[in-house]
PDB file of N, CA and C in Angstrom:
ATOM      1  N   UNK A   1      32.696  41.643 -14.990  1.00  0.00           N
ATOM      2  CA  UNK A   1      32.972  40.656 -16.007  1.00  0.00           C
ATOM      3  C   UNK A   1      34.457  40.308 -15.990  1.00  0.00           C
ATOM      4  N   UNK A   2      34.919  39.341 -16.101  1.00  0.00           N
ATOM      5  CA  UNK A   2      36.038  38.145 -16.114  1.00  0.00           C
ATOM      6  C   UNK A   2      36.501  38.674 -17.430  1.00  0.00           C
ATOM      7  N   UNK A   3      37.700  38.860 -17.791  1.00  0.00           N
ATOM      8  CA  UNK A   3      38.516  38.814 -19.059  1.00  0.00           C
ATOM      9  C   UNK A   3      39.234  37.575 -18.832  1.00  0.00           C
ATOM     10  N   UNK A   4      39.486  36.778 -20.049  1.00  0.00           N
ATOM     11  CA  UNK A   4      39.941  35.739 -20.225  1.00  0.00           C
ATOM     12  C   UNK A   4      41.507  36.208 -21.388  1.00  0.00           C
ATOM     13  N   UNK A   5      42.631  36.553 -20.908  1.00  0.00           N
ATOM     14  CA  UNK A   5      44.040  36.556 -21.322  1.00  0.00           C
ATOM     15  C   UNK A   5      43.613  35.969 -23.106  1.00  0.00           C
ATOM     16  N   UNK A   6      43.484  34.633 -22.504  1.00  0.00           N
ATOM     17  CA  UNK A   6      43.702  33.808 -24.313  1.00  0.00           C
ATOM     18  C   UNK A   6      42.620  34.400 -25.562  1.00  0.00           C
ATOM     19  N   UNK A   7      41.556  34.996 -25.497  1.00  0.00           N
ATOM     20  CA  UNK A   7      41.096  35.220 -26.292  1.00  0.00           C
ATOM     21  C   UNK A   7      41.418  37.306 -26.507  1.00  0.00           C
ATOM     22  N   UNK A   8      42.282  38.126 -25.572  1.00  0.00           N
ATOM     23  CA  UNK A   8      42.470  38.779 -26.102  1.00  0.00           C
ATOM     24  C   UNK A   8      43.760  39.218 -27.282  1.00  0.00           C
ATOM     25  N   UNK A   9      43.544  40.347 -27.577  1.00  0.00           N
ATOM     26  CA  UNK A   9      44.684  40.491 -29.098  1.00  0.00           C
ATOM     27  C   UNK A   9      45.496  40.617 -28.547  1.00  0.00           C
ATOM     28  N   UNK A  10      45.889  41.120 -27.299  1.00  0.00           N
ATOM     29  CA  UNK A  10      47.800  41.562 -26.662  1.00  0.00           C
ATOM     30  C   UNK A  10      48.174  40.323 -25.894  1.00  0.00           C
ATOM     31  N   UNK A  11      47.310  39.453 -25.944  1.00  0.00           N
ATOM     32  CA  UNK A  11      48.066  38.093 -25.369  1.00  0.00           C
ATOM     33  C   UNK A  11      48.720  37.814 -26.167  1.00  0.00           C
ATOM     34  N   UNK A  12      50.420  37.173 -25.836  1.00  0.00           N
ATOM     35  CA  UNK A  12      51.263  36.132 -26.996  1.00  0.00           C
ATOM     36  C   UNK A  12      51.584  34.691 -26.130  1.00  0.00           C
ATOM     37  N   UNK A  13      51.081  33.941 -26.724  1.00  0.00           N
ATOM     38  CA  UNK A  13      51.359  32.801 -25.985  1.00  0.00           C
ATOM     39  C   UNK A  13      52.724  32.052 -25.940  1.00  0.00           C
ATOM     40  N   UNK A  14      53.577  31.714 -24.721  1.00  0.00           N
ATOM     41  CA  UNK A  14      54.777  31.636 -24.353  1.00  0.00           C
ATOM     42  C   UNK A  14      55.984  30.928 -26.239  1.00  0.00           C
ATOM     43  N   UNK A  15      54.868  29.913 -26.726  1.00  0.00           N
ATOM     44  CA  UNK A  15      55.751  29.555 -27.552  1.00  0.00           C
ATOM     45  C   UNK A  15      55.973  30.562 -29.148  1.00  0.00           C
ATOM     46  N   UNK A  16      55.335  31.884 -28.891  1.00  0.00           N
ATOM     47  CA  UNK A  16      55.386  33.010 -29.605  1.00  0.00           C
ATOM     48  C   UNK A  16      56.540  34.140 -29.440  1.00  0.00           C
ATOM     49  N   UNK A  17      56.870  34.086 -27.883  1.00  0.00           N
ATOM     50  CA  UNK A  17      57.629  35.262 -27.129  1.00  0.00           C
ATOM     51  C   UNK A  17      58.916  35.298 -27.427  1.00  0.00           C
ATOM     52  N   UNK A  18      58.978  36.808 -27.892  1.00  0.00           N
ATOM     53  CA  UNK A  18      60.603  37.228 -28.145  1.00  0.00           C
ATOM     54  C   UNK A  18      61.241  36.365 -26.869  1.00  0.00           C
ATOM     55  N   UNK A  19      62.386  36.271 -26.847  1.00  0.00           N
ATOM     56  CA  UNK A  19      63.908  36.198 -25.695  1.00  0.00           C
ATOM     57  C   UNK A  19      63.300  37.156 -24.548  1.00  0.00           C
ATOM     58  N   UNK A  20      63.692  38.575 -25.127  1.00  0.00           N
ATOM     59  CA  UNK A  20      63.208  39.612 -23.981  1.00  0.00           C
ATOM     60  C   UNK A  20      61.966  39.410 -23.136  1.00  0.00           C
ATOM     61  N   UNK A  21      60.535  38.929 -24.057  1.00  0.00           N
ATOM     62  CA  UNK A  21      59.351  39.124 -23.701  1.00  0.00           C
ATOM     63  C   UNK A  21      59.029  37.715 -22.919  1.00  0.00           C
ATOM     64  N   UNK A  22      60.053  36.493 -23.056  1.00  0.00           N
ATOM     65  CA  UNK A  22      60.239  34.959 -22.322  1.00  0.00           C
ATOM     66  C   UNK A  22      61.250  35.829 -21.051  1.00  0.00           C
ATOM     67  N   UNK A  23      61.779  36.143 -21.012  1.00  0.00           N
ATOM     68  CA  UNK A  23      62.860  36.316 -19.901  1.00  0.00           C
ATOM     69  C   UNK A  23      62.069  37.145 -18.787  1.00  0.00           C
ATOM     70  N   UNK A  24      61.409  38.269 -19.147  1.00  0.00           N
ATOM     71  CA  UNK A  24      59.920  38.537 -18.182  1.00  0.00           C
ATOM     72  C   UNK A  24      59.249  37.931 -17.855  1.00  0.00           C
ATOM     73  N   UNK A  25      58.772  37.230 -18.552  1.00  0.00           N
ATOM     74  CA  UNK A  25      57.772  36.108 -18.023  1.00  0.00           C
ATOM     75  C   UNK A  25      58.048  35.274 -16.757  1.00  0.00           C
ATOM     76  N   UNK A  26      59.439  34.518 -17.484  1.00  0.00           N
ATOM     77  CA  UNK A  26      60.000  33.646 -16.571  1.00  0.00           C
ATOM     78  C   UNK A  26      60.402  34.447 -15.113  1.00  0.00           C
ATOM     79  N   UNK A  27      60.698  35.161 -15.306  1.00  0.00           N
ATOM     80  CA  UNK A  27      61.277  36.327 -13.651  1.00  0.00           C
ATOM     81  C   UNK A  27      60.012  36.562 -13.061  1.00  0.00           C
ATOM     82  N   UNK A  28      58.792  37.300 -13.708  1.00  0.00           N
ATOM     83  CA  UNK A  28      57.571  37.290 -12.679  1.00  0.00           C
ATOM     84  C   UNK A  28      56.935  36.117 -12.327  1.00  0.00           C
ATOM     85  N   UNK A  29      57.051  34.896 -13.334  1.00  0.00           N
ATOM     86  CA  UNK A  29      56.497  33.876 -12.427  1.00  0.00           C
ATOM     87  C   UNK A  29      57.110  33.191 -11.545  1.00  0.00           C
ATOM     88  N   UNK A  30      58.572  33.118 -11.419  1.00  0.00           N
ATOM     89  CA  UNK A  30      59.714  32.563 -10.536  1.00  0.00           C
ATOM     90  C   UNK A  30      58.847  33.509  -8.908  1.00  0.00           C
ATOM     91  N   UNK A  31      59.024  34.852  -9.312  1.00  0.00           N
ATOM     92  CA  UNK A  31      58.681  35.445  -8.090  1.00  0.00           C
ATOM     93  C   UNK A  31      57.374  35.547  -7.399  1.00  0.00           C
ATOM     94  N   UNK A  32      56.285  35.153  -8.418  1.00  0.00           N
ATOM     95  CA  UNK A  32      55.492  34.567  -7.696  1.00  0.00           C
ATOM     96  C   UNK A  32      55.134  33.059  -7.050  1.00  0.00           C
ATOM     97  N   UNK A  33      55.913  32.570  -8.309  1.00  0.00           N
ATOM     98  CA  UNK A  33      56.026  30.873  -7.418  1.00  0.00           C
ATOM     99  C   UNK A  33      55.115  30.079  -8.450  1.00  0.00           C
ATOM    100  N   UNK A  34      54.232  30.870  -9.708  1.00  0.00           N
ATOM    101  CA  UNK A  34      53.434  30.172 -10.280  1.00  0.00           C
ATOM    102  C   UNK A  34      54.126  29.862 -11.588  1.00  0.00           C
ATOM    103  N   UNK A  35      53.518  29.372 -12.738  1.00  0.00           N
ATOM    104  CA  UNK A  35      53.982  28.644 -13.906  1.00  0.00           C
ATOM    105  C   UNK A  35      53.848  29.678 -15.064  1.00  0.00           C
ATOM    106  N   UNK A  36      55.114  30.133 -15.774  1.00  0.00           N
ATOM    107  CA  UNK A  36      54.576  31.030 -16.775  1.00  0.00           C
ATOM    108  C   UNK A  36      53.461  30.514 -17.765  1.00  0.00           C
ATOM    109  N   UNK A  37      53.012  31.700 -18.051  1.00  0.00           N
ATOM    110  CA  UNK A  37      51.805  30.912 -19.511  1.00  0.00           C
ATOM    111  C   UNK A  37      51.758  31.898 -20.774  1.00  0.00           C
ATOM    112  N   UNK A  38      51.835  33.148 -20.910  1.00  0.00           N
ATOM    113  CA  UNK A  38      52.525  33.995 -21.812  1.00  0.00           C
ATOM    114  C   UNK A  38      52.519  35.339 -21.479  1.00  0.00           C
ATOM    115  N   UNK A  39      52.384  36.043 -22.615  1.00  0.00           N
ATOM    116  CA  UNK A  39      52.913  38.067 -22.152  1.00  0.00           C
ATOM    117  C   UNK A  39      51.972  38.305 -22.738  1.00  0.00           C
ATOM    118  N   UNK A  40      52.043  39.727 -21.969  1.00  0.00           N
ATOM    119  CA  UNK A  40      50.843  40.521 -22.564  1.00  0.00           C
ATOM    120  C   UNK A  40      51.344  41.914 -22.838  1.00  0.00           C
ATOM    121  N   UNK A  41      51.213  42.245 -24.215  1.00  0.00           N
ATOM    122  CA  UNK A  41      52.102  43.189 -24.677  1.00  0.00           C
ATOM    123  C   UNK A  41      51.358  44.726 -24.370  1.00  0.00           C
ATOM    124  N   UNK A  42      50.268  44.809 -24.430  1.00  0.00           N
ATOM    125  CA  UNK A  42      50.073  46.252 -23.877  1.00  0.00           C
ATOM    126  C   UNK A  42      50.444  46.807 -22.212  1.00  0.00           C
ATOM    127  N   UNK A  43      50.287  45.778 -21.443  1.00  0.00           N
ATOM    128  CA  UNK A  43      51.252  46.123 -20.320  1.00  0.00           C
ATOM    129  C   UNK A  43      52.371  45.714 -20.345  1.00  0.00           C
ATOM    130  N   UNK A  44      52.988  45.117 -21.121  1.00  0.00           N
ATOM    131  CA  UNK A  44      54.916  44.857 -21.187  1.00  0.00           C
ATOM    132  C   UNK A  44      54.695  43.972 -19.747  1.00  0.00           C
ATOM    133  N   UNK A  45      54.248  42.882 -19.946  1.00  0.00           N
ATOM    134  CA  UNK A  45      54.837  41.769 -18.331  1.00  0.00           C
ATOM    135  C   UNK A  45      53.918  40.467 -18.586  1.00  0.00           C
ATOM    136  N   UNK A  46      54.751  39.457 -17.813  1.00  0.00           N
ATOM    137  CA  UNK A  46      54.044  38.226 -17.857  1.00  0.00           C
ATOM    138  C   UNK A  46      52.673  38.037 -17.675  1.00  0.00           C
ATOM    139  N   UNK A  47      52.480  36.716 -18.049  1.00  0.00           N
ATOM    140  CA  UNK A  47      51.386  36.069 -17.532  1.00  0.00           C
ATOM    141  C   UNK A  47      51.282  34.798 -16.915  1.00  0.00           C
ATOM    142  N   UNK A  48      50.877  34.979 -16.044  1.00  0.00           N
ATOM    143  CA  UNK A  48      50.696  33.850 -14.722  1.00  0.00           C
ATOM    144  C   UNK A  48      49.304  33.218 -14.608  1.00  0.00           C
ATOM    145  N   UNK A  49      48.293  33.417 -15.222  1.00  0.00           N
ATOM    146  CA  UNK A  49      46.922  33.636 -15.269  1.00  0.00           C
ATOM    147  C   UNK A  49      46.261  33.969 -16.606  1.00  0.00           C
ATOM    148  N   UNK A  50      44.838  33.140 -16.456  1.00  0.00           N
ATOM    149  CA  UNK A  50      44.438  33.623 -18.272  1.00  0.00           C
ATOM    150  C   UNK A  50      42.762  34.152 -17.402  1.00  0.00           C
ATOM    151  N   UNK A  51      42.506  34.095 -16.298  1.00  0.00           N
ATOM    152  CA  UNK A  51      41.403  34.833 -16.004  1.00  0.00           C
ATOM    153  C   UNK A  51      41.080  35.889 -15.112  1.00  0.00           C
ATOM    154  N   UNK A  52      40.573  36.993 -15.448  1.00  0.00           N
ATOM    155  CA  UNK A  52      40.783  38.243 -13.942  1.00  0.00           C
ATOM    156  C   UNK A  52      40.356  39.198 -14.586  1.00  0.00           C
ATOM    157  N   UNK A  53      40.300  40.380 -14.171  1.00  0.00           N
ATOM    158  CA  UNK A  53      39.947  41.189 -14.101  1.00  0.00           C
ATOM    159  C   UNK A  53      41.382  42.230 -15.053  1.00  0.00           C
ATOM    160  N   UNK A  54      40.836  42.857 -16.014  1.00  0.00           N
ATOM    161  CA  UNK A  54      41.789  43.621 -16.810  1.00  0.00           C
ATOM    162  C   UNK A  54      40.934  45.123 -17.567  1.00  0.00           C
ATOM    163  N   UNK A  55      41.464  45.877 -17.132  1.00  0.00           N
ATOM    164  CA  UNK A  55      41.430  46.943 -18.046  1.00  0.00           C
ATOM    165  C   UNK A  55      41.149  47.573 -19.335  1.00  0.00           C
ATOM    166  N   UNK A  56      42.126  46.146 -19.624  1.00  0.00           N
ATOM    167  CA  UNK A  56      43.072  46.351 -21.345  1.00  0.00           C
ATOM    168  C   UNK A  56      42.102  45.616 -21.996  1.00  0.00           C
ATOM    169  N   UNK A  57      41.460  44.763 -21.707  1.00  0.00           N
ATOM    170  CA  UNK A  57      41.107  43.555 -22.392  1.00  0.00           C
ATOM    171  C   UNK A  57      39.968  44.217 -23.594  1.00  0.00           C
ATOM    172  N   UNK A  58      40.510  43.590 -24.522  1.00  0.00           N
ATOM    173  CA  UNK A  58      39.769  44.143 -25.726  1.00  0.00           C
ATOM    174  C   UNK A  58      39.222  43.240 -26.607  1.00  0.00           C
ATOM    175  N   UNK A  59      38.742  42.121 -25.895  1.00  0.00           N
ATOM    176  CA  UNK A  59      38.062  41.530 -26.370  1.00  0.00           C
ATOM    177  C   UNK A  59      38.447  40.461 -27.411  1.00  0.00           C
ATOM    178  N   UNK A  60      37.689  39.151 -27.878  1.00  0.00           N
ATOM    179  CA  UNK A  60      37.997  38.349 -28.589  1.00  0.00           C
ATOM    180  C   UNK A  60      38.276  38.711 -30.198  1.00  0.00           C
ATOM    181  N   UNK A  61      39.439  38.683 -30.848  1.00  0.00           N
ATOM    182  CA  UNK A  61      40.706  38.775 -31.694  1.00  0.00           C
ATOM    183  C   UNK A  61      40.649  37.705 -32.819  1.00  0.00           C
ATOM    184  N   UNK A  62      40.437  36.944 -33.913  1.00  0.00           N
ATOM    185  CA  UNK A  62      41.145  35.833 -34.275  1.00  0.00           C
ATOM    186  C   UNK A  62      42.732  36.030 -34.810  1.00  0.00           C
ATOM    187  N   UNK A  63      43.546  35.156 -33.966  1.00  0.00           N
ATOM    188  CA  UNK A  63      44.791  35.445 -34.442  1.00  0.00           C
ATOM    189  C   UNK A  63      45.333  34.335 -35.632  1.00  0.00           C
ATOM    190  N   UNK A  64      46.303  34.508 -36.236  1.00  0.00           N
ATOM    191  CA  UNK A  64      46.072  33.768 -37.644  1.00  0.00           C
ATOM    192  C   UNK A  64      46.947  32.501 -37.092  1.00  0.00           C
ATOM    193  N   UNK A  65      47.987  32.520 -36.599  1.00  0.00           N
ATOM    194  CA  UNK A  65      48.426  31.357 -36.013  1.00  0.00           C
ATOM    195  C   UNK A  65      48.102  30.715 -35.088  1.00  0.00           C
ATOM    196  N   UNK A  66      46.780  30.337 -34.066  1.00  0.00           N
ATOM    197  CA  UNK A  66      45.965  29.475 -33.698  1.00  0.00           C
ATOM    198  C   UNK A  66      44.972  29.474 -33.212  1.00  0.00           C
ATOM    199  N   UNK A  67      44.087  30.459 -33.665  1.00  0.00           N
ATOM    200  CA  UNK A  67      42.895  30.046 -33.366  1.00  0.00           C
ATOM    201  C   UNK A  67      41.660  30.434 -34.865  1.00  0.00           C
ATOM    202  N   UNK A  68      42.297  30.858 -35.784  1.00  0.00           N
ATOM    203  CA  UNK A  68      40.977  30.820 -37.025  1.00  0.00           C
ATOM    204  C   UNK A  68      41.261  29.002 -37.731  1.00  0.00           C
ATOM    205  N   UNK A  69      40.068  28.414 -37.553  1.00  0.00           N
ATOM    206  CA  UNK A  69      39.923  27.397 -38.107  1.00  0.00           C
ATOM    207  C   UNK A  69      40.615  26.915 -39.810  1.00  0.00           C
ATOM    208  N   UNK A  70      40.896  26.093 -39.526  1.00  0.00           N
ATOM    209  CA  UNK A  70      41.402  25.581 -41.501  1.00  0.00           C
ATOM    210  C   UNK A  70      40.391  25.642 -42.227  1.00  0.00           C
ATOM    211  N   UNK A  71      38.585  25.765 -41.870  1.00  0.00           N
ATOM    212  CA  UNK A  71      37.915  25.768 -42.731  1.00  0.00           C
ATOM    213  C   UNK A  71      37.096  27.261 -43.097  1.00  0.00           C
ATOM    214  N   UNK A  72      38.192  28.193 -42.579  1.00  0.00           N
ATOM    215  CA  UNK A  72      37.927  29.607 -43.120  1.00  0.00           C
ATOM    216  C   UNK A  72      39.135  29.917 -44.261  1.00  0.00           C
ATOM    217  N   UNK A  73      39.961  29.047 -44.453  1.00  0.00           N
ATOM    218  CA  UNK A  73      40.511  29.033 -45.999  1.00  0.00           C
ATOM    219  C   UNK A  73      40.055  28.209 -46.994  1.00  0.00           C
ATOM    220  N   UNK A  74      39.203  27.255 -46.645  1.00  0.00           N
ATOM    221  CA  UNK A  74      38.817  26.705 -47.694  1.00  0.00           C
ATOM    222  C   UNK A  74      37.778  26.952 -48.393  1.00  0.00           C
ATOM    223  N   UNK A  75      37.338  27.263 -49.430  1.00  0.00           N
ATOM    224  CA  UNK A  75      36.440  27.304 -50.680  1.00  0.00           C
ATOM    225  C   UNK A  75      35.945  26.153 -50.560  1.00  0.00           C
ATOM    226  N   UNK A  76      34.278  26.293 -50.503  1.00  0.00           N
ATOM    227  CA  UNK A  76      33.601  25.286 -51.108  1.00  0.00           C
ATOM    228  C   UNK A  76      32.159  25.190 -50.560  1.00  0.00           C
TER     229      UNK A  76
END
């Protein structure tokens, strides 16, 4: 089975990332040649890729800044 990066909880997506946790990013994807896309904090290192094969992956997360819908705060 395929883990997909974006729907797990230790993904941070690039416009989330500390300085430190952008400055990794940017260095492993320079050296691979591909486009950063964000970090993944239980292994401490970029992401170059949101599909593959992972270990860590723990499965789909809702995180509160973008992906639970506006109509799980609303009443009615």
């Amino acid at each position: 089975m395929l883990a997909d990066c974006r729907l797990c909880r230790h993904f941070v997506p690039l416009q989330y990332c500390s300085n430190k946790e952008l400055e990794e990013v940017i260095s492993l994807a320079n050296a691979r040649g591909e486009e950063p896309l964000g970090y993944c904090r239980k292994y401490r290192r970029g992401v170059t890729y949101y599909t593959g094969k992972c270990p860590g992956f723990t499965g789909w997360e809702e995180k509160t800044y973008y992906t639970v819908p506006i109509t799980k705060f609303i009443k009615g």
